[in-house]
Protein backbone atom coordinates (compact mmCIF):
# COMPACT_ATOMS: atom_id res chain seq x y z
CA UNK A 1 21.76 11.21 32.71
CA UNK A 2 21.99 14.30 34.80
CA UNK A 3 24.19 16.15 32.31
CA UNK A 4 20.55 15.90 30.42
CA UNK A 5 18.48 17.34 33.04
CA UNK A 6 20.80 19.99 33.59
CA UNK A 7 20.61 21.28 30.65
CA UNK A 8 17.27 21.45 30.48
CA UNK A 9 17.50 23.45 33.92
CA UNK A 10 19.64 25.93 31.99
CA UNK A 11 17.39 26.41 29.13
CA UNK A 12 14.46 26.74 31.26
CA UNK A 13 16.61 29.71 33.14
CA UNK A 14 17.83 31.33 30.53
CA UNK A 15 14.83 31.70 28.74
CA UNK A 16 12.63 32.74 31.29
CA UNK A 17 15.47 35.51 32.19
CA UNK A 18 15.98 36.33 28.03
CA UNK A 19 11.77 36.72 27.64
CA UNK A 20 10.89 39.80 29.78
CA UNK A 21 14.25 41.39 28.54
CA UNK A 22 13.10 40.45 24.80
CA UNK A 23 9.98 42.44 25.38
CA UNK A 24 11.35 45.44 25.51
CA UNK A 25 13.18 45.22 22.21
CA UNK A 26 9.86 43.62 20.60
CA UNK A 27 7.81 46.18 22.13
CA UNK A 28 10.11 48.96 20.78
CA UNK A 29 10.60 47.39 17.26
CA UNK A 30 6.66 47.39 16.73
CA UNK A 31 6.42 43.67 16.98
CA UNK A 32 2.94 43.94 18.02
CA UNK A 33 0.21 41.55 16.92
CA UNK A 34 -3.01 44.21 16.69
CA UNK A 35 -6.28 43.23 15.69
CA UNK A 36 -7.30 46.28 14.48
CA UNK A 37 -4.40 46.37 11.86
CA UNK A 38 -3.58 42.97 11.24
CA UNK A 39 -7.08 40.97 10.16
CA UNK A 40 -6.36 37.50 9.74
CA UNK A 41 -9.21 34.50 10.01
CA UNK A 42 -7.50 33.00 12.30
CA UNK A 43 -6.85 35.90 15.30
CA UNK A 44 -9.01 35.26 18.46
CA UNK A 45 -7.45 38.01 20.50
CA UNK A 46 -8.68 41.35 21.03
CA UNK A 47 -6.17 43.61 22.13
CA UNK A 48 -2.29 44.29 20.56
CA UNK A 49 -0.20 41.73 21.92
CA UNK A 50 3.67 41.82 21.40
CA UNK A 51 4.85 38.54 19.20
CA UNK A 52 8.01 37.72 18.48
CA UNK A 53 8.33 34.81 20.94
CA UNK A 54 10.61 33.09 18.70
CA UNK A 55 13.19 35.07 19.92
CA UNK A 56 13.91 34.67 23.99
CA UNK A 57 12.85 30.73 22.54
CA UNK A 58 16.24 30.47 19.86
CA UNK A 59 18.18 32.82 22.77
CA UNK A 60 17.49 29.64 25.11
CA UNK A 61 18.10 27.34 23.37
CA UNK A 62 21.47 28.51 21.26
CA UNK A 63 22.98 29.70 24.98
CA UNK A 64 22.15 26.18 26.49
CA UNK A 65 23.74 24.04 23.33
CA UNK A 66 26.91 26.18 23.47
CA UNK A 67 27.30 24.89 26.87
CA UNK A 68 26.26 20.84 26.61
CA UNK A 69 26.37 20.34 22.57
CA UNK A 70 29.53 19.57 20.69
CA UNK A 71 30.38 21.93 18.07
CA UNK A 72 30.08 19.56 14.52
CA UNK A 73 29.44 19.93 11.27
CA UNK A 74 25.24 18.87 11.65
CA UNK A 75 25.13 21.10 15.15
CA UNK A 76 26.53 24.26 13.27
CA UNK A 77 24.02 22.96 10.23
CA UNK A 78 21.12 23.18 12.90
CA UNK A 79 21.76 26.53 14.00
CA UNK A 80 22.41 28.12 10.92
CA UNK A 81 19.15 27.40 9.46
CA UNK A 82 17.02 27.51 12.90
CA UNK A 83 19.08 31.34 12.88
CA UNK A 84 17.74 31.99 9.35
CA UNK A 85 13.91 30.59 10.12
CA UNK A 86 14.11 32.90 13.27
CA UNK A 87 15.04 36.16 11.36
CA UNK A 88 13.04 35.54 8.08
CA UNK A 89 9.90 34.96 10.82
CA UNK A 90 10.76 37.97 12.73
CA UNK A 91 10.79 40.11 9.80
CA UNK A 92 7.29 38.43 8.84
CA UNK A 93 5.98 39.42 12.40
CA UNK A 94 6.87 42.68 11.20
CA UNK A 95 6.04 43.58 7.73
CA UNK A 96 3.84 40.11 6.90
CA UNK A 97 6.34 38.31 4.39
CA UNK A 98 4.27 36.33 1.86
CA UNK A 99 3.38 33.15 2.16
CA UNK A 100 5.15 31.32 -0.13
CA UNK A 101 7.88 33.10 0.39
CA UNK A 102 8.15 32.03 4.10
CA UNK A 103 7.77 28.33 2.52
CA UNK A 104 10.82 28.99 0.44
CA UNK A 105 12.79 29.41 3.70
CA UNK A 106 11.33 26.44 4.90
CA UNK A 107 12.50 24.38 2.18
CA UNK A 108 16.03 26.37 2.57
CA UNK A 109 16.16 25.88 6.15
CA UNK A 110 15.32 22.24 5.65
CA UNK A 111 18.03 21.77 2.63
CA UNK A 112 20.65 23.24 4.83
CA UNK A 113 19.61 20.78 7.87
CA UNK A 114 19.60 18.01 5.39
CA UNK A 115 22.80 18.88 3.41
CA UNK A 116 24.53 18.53 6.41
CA UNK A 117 23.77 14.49 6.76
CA UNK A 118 20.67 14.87 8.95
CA UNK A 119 18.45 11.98 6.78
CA UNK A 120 16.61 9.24 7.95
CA UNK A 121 18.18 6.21 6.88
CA UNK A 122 16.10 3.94 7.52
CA UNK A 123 12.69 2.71 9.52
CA UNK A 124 11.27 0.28 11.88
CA UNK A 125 9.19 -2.26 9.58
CA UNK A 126 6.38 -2.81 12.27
CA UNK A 127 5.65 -6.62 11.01
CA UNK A 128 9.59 -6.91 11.33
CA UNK A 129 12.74 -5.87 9.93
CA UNK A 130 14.12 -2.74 8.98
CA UNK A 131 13.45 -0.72 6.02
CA UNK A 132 16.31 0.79 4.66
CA UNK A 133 16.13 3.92 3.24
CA UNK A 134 19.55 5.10 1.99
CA UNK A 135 20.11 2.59 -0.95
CA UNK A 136 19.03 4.07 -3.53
CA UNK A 137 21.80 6.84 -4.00
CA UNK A 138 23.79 9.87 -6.83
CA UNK A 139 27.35 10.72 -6.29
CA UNK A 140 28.64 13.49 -7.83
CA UNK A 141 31.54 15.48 -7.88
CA UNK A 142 31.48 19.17 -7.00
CA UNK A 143 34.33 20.74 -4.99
CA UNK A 144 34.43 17.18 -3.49
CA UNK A 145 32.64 13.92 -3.34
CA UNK A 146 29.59 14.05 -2.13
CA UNK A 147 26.21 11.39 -2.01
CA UNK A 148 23.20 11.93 -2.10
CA UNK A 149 20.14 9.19 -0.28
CA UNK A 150 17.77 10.37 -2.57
CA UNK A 151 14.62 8.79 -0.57
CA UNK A 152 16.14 8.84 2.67
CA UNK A 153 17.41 12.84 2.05
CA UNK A 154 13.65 13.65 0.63
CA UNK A 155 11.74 12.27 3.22
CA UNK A 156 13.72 14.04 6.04
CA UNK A 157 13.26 17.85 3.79
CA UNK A 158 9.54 16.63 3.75
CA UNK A 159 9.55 15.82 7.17
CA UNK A 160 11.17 18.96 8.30
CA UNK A 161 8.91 21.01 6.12
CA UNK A 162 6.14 19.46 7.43
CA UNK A 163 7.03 19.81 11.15
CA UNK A 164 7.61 23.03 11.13
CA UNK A 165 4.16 24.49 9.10
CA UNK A 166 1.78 21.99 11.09
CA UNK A 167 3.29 23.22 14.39
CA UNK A 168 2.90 26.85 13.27
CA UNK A 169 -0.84 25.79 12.46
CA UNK A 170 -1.18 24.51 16.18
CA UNK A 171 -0.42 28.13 17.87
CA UNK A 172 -3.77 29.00 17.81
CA UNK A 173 -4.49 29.66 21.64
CA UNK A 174 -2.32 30.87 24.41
CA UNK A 175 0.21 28.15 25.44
CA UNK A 176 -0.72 25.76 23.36
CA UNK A 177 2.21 25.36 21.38
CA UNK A 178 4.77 25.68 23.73
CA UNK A 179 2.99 22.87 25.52
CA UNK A 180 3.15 20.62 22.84
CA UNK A 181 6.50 21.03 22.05
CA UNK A 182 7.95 20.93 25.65
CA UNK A 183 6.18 17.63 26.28
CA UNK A 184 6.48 16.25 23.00
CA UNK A 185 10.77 16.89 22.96
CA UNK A 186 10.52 15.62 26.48
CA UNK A 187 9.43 12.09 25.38
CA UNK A 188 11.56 11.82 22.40
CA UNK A 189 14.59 13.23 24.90
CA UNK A 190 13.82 10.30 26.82
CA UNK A 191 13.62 7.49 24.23
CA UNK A 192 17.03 9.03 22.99
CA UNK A 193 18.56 7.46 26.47
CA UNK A 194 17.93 4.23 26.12
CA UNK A 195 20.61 4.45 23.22
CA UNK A 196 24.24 4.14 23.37
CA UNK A 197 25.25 7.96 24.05
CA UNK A 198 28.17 6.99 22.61
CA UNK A 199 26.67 7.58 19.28
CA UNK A 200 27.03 11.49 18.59
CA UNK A 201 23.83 11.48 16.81
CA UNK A 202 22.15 10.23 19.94
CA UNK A 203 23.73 12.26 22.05
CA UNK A 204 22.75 15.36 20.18
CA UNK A 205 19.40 14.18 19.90
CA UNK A 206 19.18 13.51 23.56
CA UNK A 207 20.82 16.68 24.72
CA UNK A 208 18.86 19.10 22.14
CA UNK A 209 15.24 17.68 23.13
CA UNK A 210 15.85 18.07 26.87
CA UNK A 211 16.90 21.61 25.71
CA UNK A 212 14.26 22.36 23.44
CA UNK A 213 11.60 21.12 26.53
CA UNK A 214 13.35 23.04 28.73
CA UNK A 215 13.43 26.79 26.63
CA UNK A 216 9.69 26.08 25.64
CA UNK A 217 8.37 25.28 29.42
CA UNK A 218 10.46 28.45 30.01
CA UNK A 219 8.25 30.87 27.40
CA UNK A 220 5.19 28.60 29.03
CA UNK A 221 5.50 30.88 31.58
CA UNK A 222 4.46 33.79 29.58
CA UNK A 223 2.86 32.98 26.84
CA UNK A 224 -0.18 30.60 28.55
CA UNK A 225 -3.51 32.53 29.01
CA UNK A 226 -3.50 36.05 29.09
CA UNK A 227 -0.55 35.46 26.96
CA UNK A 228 1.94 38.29 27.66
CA UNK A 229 4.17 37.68 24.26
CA UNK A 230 3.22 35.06 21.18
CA UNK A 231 5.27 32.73 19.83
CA UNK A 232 5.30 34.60 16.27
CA UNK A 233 6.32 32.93 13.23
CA UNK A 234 10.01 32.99 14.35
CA UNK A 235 9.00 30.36 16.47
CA UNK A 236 9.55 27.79 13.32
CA UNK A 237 13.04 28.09 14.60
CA UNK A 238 12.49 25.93 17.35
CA UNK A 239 9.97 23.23 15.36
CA UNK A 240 12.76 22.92 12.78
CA UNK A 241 15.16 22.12 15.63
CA UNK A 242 12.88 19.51 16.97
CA UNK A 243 11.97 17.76 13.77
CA UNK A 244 15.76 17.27 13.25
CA UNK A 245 15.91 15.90 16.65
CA UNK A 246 13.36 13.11 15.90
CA UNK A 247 15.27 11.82 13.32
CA UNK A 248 18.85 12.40 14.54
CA UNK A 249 19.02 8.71 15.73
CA UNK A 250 16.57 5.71 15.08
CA UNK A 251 13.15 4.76 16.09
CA UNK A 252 12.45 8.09 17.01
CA UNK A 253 10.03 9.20 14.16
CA UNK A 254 6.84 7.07 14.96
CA UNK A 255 7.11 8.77 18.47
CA UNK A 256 7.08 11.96 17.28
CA UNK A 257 3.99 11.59 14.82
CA UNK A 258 2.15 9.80 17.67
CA UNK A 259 3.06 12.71 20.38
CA UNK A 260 2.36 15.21 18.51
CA UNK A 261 -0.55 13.47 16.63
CA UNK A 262 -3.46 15.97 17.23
CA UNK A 263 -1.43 18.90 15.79
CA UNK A 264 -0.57 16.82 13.04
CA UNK A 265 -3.95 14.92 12.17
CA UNK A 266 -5.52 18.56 12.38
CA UNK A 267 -2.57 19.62 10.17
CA UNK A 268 -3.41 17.26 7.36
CA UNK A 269 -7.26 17.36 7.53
CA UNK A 270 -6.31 21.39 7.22
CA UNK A 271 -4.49 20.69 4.08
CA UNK A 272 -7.19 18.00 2.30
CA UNK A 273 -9.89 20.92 3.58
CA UNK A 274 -8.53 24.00 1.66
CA UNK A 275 -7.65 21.75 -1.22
CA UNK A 276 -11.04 19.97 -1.80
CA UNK A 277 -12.92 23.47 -1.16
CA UNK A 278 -10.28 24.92 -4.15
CA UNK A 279 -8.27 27.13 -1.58
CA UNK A 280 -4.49 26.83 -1.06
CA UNK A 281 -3.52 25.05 1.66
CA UNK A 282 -1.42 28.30 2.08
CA UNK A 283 -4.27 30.52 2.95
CA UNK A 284 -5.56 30.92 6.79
CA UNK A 285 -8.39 30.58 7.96
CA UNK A 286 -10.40 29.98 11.60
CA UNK A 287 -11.38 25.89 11.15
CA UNK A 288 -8.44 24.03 13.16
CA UNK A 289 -9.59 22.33 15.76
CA UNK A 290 -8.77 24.95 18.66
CA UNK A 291 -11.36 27.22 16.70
CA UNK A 292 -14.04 24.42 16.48
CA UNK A 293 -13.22 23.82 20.41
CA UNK A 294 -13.65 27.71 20.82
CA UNK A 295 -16.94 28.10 18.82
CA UNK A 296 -18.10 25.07 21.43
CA UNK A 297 -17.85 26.98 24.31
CA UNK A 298 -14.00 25.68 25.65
CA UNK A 299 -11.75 28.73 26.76
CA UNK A 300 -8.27 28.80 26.15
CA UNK A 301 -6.67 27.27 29.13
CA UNK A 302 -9.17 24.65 29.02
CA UNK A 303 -8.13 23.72 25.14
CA UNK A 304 -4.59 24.47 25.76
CA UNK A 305 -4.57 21.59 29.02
CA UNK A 306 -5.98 19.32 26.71
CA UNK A 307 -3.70 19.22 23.64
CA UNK A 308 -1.38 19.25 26.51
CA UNK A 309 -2.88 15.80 27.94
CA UNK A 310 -3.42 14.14 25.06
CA UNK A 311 0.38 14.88 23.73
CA UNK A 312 1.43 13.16 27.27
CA UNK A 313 -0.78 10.32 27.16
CA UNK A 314 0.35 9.69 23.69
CA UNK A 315 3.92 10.10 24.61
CA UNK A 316 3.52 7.67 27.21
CA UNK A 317 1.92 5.34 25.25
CA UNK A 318 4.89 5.68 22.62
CA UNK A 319 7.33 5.12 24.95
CA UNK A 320 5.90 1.42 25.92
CA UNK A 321 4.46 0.18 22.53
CA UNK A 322 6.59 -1.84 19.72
CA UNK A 323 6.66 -0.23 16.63
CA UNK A 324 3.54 -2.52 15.67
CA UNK A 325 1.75 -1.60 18.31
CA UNK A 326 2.76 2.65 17.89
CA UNK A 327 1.88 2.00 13.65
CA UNK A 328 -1.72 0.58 15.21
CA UNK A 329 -1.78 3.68 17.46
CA UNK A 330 -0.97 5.71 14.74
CA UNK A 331 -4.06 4.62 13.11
CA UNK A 332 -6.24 4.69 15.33
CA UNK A 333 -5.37 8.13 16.22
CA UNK A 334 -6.04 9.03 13.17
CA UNK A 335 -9.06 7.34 12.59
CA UNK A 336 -10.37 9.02 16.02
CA UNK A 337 -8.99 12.57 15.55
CA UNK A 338 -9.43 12.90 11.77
CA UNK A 339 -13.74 11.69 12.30
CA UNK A 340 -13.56 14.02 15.22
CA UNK A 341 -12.54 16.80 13.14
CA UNK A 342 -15.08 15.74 10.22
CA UNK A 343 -18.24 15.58 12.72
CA UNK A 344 -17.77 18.98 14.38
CA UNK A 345 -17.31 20.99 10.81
CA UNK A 346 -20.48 19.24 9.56
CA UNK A 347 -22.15 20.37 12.86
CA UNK A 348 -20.85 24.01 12.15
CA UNK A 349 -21.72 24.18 8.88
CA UNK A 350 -25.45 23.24 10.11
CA UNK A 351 -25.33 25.61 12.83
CA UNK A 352 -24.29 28.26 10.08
CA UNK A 353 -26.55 27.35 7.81
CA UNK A 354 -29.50 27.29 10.36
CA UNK A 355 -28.48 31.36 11.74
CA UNK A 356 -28.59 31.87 7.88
C-alpha cells in the first residue's frame, strides 16, 4: 500500500519539475498552438499557447515506472507504443499529421500493447457468472508458437483505440483532461488493491494508475485555466497507458466506462452525429459537450470542475456497486448524458436558426 502512494508522489514531482523545463524546448521547437495559423472548429483560445503537454506527461510517468514497475515483456510493450503515440503526436503538434494517419498509429500502438498479451479475457456477467472471452482461439507458427484470443485480443485493440480518440475528444477546455484522467486512474488504482498483488498483472495495474494520477495531477498544475501548456495530441500516450491499465487485471473495465462515462457518452454521440449528418467521424468540429456548456454561458474552470465531479462521483459509485448494479449505472448514465446531449443541440440549432 504505501509503495503505491509513493509512487504517485514521485510522478506528481517529477512532472511538475519536467513541465516548466519542457517549455522551453516546446517553445523553441515552435510547438505553439496559434489561432491565427492553425483554424480548427474546435479552438476556443485566443492567443498562441505552447502544446506539447504530452511530453513532461510520458517524462513522468516513464521516470516513475523505472523506479516501482518491473521490467517484463507487457511493461516494455507499454512503453514502446505509449513512446511511439508520444512522438507521432508531437510531430502532429507540429506539422498537423493527417487524420487517418494518426489513427493508423493508434491501431499500431494498440497492436503492439495487445501483441504483447494485454487482452481481456474475460467479463463479469452482471446476472452472474463469468463470460469468457479467450475460447475461441488460432495458433500458428511463425518464429515460434504463438495464439491468438481472437475476441478477447479484438476487443482490447478496440478498446484501446477507443480510449485513446474519445479522451483526445475530451481536451476541449483547460484542465479538463488531465482531471479526468487523474481521478479516473485514481479509482481504478484503487480497485486494483483489493486484488492479490501477487498477481503481476495486478500489480502493474495498481502501480501504473497511481502513476498515471499522479503525472496528470502534476501537468494539472499548469495546464488548468489560463492554461500555460496543452496537453497536445502526444498526450494519447498517456490514455493508451491507462486503457491498458483497465484491463490489465479483472473487473476493472465497467469502472473505467462508468468513470470516465461523460467523455465517453459524448464520445459516441460525437461519432453517431458526424455519421448521420454524412461527415467522418474523423473530422472536428465545435459540438462536444464542453462547447454546448461554453455557448451556455459556463467558463472553463466552471466546466472543467464539473467533468471533474461527475468522474468522482461516478468513481465512487463504481467502487461500491456489483457489476449489476455498475451495468444499471452504465445505463442510466447513458440514458441521462446521451438525452442531455440530444436536448441542448436541438436547442442550438433553434437558437441558430432563430439569429438566421
Amino acid at each position: 500500500m504505501p509503495n503505491v502512494f509513493l509512487a504517485f508522489l514521485v510522478a506528481f514531482s517529477i512532472t511538475v519539475i519536467a513541465t516548466p523545463i519542457s517549455l522551453r524546448f516546446i517553445r523553441k521547437a515552435g510547438l505553439i498552438d496559434d489561432p491565427k495559423t492553425h483554424n480548427h472548429p474546435a479552438m476556443i483560445h485566443k492567443k498562441p499557447i505552447p502544446r506539447g503537454g504530452g511530453i513532461p506527461l510520458f517524462i513522468g510517468i516513464a521516470v516513475a515506472s523505472i523506479f516501482f514497475l518491473p521490467l517484463t515483456k507487457i511493461t516494455g510493450a507499454l512503453f514502446v507504443a505509449a513512446l511511439l503515440a508520444l512522438i507521432v503526436g508531437t510531430l502532429d503538434d507540429k506539422f498537423e499529421v493527417s487524420r487517418y494517419m494518426r489513427f493508423g498509429i493508434n491501431i499500431l500502438c494498440a497492436l503492439i500493447v495487445v501483441g504483447s498479451g494485454v487482452g481481456i479475457p474475460f467479463v463479469t456477467n452482471p446476472f452472474g457468472g463469468i463470460l469468457h472471452l479467450d475460447t475461441v482461439r488460432i495458433t500458428f507458427d511463425l518464429w515460434g508458437h504463438h495464439s491468438i484470443a481472437i475476441i478477447s485480443d479484438l476487443l482490447a485493440l478496440l478498446w484501446i483505440v477507443w480510449v485513446m480518440n474519445m479522451l483526445n475528444w475530451s481536451k476541449g477546455v483547460d484542465g479538463q483532461m488531465p482531471g479526468v484522467v487523474a481521478i479516473s486512474a485514481l479509482v481504478i488504482g484503487l480497485l486494483s488493491l483489493r486484488f492479490p498483488l501477487s498477481d503481476p498483472h495486478s500489480f502493474i495495474a495498481a502501480m501504473l494508475a497511481f502513476i498515471i494520477s499522479g503525472a496528470s495531477l502534476g501537468f494539472l498544475l499548469f495546464n488548468f485555466y489560463p492554461a500555460k501548456l496543452f496537453p497536445g495530441y502526444g498526450a494519447t500516450a498517456v490514455y493508451l497507458l491507462l486503457s491498458a491499465v483497465s484491463i490489465l487485471s479483472g473487473a476493472k473495465l465497467a469502472t473505467a466506462i462508468l468513470v470516465m462515462g461523460v467523455p465517453m457518452v459524448d464520445g459516441i454521440f460525437t461519432v453517431v452525429r458526424r455519421l448521420a449528418s454524412g461527415k467522418s467521424p474523423f473530422w472536428g468540429d465545435n459540438k462536444h459537450l464542453h462547447h454546448l456548456l461554453l455557448r451556455m454561458g459556463f467558463g472553463q474552470r466552471k466546466i472543467a470542475l464539473l467533468y471533474w465531479i461527475v468522474s468522482a462521483i461516478l468513481g465512487a459509485i463504481a467502487l461500491s456497486l456489483s457489476s449489476k448494479g455498475k451495468l444499471f449505472a452504465i445505463v442510466m448514465l447513458g440514458v441521462i448524458v446521451g438525452g442531455g446531449l440530444f436536448f441542448l443541440h436541438i436547442i442550438q440549432k433553434k437558437y441558430e436558426a432563430h439569429r438566421i
